[in-house]
C-alpha atoms as a PDB file:
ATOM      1  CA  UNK A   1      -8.399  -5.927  37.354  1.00  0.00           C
ATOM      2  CA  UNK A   2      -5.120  -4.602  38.546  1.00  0.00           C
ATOM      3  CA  UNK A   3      -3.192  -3.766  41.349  1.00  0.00           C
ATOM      4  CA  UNK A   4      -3.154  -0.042  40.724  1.00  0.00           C
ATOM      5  CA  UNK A   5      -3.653   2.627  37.579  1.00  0.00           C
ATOM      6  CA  UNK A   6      -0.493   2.721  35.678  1.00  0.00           C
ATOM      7  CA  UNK A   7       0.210   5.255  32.152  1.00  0.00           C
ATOM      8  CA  UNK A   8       2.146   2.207  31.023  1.00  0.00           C
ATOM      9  CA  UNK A   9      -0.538  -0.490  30.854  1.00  0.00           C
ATOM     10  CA  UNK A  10      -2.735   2.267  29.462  1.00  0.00           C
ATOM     11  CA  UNK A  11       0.188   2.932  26.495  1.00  0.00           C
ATOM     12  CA  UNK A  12       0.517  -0.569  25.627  1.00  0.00           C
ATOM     13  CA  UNK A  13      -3.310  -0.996  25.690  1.00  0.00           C
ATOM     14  CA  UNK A  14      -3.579   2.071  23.589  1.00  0.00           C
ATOM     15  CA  UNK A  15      -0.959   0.539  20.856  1.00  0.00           C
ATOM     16  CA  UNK A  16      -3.193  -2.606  21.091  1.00  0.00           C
ATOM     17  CA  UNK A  17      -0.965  -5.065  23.860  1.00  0.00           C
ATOM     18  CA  UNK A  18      -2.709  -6.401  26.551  1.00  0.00           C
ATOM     19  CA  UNK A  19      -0.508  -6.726  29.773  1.00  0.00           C
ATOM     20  CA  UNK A  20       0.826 -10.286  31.266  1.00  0.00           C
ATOM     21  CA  UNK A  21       1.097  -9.712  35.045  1.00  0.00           C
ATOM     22  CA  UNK A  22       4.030 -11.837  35.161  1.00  0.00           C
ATOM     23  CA  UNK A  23       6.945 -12.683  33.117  1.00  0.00           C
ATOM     24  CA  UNK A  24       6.277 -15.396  31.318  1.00  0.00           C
ATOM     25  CA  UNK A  25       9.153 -16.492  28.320  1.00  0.00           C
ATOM     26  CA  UNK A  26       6.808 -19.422  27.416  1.00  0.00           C
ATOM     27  CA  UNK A  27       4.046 -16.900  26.056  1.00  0.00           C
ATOM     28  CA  UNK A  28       5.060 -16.822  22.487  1.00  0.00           C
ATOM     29  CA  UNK A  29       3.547 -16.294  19.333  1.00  0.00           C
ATOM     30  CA  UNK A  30       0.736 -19.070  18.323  1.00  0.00           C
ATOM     31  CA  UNK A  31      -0.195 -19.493  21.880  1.00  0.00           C
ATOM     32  CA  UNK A  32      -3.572 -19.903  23.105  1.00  0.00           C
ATOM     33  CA  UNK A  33      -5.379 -17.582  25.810  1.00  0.00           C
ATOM     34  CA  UNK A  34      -8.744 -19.094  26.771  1.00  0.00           C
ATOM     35  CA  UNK A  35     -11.040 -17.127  28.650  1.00  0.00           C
ATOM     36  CA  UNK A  36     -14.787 -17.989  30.196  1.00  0.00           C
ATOM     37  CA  UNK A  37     -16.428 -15.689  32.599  1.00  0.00           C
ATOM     38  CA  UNK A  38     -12.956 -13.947  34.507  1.00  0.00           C
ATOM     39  CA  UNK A  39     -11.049 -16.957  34.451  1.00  0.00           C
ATOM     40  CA  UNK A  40      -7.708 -16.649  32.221  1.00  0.00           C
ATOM     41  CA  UNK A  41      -5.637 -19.294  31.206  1.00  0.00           C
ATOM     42  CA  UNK A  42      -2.936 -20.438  28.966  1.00  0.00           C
ATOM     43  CA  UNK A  43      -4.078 -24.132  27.213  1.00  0.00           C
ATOM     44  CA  UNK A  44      -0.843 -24.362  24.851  1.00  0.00           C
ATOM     45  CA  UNK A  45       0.428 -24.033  21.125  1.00  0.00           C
ATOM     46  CA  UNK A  46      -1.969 -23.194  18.243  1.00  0.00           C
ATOM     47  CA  UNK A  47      -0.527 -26.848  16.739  1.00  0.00           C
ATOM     48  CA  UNK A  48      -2.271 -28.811  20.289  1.00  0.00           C
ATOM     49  CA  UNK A  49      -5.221 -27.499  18.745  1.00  0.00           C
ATOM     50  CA  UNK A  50      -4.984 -29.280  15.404  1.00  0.00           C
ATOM     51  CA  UNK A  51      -6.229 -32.482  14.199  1.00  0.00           C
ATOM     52  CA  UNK A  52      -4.723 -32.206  11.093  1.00  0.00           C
ATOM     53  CA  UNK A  53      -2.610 -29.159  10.197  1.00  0.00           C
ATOM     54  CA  UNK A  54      -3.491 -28.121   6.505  1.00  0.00           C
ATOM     55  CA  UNK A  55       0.561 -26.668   5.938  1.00  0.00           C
ATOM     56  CA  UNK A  56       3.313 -25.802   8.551  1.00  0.00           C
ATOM     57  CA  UNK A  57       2.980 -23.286  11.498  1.00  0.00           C
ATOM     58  CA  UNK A  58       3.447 -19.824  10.444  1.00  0.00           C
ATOM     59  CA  UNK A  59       6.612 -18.563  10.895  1.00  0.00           C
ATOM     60  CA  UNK A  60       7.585 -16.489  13.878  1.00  0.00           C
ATOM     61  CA  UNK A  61      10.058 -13.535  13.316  1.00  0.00           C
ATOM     62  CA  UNK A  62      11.675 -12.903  16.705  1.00  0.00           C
ATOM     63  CA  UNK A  63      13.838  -9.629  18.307  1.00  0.00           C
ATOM     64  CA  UNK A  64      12.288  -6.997  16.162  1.00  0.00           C
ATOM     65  CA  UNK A  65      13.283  -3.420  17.882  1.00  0.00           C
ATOM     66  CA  UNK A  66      10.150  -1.546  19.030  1.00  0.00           C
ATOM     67  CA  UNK A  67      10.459   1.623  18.951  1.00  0.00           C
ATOM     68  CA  UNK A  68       7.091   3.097  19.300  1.00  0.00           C
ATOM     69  CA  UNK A  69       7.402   1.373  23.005  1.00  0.00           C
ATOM     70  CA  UNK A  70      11.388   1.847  23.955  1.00  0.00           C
ATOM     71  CA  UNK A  71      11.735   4.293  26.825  1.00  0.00           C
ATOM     72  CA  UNK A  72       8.561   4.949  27.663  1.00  0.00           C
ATOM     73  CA  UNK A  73       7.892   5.706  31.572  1.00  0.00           C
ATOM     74  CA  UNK A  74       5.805   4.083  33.942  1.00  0.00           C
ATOM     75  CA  UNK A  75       3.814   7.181  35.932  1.00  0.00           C
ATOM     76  CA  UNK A  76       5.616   7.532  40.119  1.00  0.00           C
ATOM     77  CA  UNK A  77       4.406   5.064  42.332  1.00  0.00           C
ATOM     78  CA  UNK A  78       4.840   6.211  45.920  1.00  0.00           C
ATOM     79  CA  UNK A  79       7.688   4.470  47.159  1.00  0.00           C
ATOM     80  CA  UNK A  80       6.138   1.759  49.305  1.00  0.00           C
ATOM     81  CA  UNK A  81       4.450   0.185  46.703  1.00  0.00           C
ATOM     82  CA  UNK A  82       6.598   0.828  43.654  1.00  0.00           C
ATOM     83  CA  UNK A  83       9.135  -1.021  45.666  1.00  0.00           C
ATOM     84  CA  UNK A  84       6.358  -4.272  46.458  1.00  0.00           C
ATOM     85  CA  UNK A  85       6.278  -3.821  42.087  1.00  0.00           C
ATOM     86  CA  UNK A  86       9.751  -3.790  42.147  1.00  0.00           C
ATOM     87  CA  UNK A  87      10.399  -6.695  44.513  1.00  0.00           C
ATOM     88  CA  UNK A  88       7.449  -8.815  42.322  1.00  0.00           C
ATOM     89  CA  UNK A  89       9.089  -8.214  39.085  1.00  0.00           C
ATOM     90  CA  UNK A  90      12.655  -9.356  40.799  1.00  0.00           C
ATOM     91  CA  UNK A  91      11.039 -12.721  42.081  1.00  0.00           C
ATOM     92  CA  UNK A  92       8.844 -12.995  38.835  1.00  0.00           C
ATOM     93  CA  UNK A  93      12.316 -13.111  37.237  1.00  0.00           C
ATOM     94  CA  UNK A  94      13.871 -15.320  39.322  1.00  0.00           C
ATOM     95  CA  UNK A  95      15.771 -12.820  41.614  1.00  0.00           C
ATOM     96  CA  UNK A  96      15.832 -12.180  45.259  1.00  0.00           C
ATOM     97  CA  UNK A  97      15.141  -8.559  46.426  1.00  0.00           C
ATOM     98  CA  UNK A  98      15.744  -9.297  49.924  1.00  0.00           C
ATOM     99  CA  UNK A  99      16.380  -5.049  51.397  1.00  0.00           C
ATOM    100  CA  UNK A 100      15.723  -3.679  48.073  1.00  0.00           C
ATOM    101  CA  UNK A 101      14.302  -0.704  50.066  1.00  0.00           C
ATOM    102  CA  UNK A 102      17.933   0.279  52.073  1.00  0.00           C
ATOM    103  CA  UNK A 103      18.645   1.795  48.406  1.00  0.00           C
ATOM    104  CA  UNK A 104      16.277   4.325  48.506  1.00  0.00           C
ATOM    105  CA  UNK A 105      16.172   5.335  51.814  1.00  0.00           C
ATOM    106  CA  UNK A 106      15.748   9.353  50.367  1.00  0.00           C
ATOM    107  CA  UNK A 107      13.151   8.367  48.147  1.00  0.00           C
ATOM    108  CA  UNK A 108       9.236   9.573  48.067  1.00  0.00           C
ATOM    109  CA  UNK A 109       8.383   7.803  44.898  1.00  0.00           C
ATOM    110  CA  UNK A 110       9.624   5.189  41.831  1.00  0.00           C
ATOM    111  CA  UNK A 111       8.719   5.020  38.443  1.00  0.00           C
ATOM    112  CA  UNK A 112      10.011   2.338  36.061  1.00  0.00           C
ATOM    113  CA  UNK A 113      11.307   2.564  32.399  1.00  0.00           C
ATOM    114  CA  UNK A 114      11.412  -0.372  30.152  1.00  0.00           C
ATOM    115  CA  UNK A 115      14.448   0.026  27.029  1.00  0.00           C
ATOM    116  CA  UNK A 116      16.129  -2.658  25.030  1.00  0.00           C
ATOM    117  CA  UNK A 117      12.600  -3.670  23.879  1.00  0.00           C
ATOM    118  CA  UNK A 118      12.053  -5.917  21.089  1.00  0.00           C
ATOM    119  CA  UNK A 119       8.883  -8.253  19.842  1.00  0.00           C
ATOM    120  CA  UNK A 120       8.069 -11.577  18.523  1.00  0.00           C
ATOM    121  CA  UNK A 121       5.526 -11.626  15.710  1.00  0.00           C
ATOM    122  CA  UNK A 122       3.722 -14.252  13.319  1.00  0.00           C
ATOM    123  CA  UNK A 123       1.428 -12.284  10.878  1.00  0.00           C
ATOM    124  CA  UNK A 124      -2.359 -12.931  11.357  1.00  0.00           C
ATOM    125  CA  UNK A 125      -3.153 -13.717   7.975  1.00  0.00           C
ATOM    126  CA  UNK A 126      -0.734 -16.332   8.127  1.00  0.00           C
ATOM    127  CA  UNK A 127      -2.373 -17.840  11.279  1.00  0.00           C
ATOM    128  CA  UNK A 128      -6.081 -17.575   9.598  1.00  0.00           C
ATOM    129  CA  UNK A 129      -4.481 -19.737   6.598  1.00  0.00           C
ATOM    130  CA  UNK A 130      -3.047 -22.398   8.375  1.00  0.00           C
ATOM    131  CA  UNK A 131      -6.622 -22.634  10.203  1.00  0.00           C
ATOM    132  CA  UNK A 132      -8.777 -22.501   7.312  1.00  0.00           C
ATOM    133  CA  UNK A 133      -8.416 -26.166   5.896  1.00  0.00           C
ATOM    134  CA  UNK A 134      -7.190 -27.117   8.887  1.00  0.00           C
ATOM    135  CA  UNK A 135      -8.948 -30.273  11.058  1.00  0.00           C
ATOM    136  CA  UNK A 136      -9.623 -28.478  14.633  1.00  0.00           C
ATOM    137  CA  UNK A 137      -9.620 -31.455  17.240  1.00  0.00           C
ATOM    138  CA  UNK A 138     -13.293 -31.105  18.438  1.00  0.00           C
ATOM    139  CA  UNK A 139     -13.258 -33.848  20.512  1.00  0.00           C
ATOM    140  CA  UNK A 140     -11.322 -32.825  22.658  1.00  0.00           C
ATOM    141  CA  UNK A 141     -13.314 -31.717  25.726  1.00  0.00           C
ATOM    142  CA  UNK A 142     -10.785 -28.717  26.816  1.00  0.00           C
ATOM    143  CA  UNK A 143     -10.808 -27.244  23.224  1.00  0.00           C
ATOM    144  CA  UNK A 144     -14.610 -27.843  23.015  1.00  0.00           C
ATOM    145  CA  UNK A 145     -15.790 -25.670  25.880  1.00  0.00           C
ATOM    146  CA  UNK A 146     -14.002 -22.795  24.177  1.00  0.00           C
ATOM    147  CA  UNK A 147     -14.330 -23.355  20.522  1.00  0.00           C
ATOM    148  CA  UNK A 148     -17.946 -24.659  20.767  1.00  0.00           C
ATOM    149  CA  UNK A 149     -18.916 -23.513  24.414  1.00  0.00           C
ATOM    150  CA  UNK A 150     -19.613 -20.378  26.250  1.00  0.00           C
ATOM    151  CA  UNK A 151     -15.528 -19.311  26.446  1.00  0.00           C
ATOM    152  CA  UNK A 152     -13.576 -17.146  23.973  1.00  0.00           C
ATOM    153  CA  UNK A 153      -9.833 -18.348  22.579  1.00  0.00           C
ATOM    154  CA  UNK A 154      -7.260 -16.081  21.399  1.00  0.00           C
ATOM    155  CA  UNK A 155      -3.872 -16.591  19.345  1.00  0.00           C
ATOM    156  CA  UNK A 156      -1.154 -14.354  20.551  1.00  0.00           C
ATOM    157  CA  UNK A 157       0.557 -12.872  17.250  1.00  0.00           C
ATOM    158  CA  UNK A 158       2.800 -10.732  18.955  1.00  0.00           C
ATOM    159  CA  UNK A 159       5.182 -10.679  22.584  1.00  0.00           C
ATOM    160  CA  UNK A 160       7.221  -7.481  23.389  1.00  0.00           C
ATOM    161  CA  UNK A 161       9.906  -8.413  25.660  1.00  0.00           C
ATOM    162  CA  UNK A 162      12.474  -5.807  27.572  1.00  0.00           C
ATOM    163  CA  UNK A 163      16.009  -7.244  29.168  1.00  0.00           C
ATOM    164  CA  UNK A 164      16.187  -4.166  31.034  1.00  0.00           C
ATOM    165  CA  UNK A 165      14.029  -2.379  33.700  1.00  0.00           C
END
């Protein structure tokens, strides 16, 4: 469910990252992703979800270079909406892109290139040992719709992260 088809989100998916719409810094490693039916939601750290933690978190190794992903192109938008991309991603980051458009007044299309990207990582195995003699807090009714219901819940192992657009 997108806004359009880009060869970027199909790269990353292809490499095995699924795509946040938004950037969001507080999407780390061990965070959880429940999902039932379409709805998509963040519910907190993989430690909220423990009773009784059998040893400490897994460790999370942060700023590894990725260099499968640096560089890598989005395909041309035309230039009407690669600039309504362009103005989202400014206000997703806090920016204000008030006449980003006078800038490219010669302009058909945009495309965008991502560099400077790194990733956060906690190995998997890790996470299945600290959950395997771990006490999951049934009880509590959030977590029990998705561990015991009709939802899904993920861990996020990895984040790929890029200063510069």
């Amino acid at each position: 469910m997108g806004l359009c088809k880009d060869d970027s989100n199909a790269f990353l998916r292809d490499v095995g990252y699924n795509v946040v719409r938004l950037p969001r810094d507080f999407l780390p490693p061990l965070s959880l992703i429940a999902k039932q039916g379409d709805a998509i939601e963040y519910i907190g750290a993989i430690d909220r979800l423990i009773q009784t933690p059998s040893s400490p978190l897994p460790a999370i190794t942060n700023g590894q270079p990725a260099a499968g992903i640096n560089g890598n192109s989005t395909s041309r938008f035309k230039l009407d909406l690669g600039l309504k991309i362009l103005n989202g991603l400014i206000a997703g980051l806090g920016g204000n892109a008030l006449g980003i458009g006078v800038n490219f007044t010669n302009a058909k299309s945009v495309s965008f290139q991502f560099s400077n990207v790194t990733f956060d990582s906690v190995t998997a195995l890790d996470v299945g040992n600290y959950l395997r003699n771990s006490v999951v807090d049934y009880d509590n009714p959030l977590i029990e719709q998705y561990v015991l219901g009709n939802g899904k819940l993920f861990v996020v192992t990895e984040r790929l992260r890029s200063n510069e657009i």
